[in-house]
C-alpha atoms as a PDB file:
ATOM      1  CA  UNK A   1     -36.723 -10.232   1.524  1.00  0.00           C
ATOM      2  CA  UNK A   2     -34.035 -10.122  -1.331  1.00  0.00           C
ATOM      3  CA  UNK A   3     -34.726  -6.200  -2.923  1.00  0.00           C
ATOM      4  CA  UNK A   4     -35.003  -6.543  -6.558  1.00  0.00           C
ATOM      5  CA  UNK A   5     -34.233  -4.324  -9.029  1.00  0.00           C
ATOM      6  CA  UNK A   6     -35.905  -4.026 -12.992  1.00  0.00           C
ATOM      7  CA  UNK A   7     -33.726  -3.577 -15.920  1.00  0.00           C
ATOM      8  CA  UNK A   8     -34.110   0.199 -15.657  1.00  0.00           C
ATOM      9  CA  UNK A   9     -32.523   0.098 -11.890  1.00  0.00           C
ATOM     10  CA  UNK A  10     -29.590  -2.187 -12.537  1.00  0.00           C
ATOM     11  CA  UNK A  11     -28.287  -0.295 -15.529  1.00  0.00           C
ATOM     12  CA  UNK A  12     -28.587   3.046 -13.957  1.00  0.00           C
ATOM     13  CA  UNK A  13     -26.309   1.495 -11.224  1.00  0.00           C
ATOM     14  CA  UNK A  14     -24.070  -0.183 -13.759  1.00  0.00           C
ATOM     15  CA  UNK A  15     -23.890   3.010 -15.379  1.00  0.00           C
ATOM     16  CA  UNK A  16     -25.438   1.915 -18.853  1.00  0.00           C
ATOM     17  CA  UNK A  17     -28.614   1.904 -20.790  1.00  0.00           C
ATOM     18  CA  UNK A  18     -31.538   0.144 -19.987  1.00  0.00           C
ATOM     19  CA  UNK A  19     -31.107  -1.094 -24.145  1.00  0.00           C
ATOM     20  CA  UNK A  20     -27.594  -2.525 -23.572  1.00  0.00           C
ATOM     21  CA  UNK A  21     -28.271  -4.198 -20.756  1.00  0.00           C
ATOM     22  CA  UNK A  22     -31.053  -5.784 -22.352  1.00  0.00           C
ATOM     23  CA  UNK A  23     -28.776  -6.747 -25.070  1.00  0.00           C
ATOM     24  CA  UNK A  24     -26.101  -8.269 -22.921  1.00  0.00           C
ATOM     25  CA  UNK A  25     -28.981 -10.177 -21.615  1.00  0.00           C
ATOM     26  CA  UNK A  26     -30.192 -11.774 -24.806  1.00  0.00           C
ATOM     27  CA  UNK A  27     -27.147 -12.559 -25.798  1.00  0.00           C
ATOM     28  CA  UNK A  28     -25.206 -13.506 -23.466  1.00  0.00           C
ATOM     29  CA  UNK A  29     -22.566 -11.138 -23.552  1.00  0.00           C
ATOM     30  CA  UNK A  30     -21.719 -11.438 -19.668  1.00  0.00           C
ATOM     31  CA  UNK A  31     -22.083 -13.608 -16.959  1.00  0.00           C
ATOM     32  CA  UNK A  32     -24.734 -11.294 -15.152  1.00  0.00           C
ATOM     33  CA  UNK A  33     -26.941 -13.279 -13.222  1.00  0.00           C
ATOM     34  CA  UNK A  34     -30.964 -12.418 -13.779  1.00  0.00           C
ATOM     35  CA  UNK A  35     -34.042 -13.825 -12.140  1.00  0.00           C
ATOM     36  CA  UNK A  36     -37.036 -14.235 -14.637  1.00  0.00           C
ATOM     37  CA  UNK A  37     -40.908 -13.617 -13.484  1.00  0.00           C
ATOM     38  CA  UNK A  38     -43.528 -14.590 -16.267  1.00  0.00           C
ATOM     39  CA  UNK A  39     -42.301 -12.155 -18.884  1.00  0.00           C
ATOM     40  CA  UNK A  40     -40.686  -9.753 -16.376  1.00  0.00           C
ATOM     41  CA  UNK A  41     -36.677  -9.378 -15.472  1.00  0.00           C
ATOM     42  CA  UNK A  42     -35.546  -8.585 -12.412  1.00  0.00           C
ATOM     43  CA  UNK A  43     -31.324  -8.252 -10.773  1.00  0.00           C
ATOM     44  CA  UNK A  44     -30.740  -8.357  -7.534  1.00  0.00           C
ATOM     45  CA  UNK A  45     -28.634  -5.848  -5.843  1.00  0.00           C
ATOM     46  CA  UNK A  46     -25.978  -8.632  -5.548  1.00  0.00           C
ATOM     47  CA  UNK A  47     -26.028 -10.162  -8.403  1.00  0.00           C
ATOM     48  CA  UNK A  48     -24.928  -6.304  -9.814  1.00  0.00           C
ATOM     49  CA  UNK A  49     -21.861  -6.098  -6.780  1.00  0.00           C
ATOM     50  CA  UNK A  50     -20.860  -9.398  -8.085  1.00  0.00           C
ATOM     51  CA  UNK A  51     -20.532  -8.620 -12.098  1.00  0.00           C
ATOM     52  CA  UNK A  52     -18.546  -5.197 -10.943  1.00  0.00           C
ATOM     53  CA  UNK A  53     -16.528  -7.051  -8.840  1.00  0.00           C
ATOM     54  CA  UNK A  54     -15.488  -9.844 -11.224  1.00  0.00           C
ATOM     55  CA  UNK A  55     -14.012  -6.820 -13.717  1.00  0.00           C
ATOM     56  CA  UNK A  56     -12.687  -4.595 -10.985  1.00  0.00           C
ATOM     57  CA  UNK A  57      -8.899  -4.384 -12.219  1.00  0.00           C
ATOM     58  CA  UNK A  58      -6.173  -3.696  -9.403  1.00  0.00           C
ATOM     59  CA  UNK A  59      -3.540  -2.089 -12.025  1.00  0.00           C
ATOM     60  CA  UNK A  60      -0.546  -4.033 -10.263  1.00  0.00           C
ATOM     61  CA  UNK A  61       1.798  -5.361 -12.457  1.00  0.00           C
ATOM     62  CA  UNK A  62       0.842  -3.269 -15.537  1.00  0.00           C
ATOM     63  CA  UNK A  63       3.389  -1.977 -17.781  1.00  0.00           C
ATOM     64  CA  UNK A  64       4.708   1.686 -17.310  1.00  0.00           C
ATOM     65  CA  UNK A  65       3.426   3.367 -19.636  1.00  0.00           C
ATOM     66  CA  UNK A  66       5.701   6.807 -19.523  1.00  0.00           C
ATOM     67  CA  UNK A  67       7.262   7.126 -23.205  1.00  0.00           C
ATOM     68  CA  UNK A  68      10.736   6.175 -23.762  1.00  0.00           C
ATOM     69  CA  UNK A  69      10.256   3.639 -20.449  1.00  0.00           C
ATOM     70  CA  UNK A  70      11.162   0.177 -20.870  1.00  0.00           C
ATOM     71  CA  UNK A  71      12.762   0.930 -24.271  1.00  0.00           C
ATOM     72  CA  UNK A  72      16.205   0.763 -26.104  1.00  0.00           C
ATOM     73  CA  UNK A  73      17.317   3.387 -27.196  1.00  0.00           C
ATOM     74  CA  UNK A  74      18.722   3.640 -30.662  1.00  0.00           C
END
């Protein structure tokens, strides 16, 4: 069986408050996928690995950002 996690859970491993999370939630800030029972929430533990994936940045191909780099001198 599928562990599932309440609001209080899923933000504690997304590293936020139970609040914002519900707030994302009601509006729709993310794509963060939720199952509803009667008036309860729940995440699974996948649906969590999935959102942090999705904004996991690799840094390649970012611009150096050491001053003077990249610039003309004057």
């Amino acid at each position: 069986m599928t562990e599932l996690l309440t609001t209080e859970q899923a933000a504690r491993r997304l590293d936020i408050s139970a609040g914002t999370l519900t707030v994302w939630r009601s509006v729709k800030r993310y794509k963060l996928s939720y199952i509803k029972i009667g008036r309860k929430v729940r995440y699974t533990p996948e649906s969590i690995d999935k959102f942090l994936n999705e904004r996991t940045q690799s840094g390649v191909g970012q611009e150096d950002s050491t001053p003077g780099r990249g610039r003309r001198a004057r």
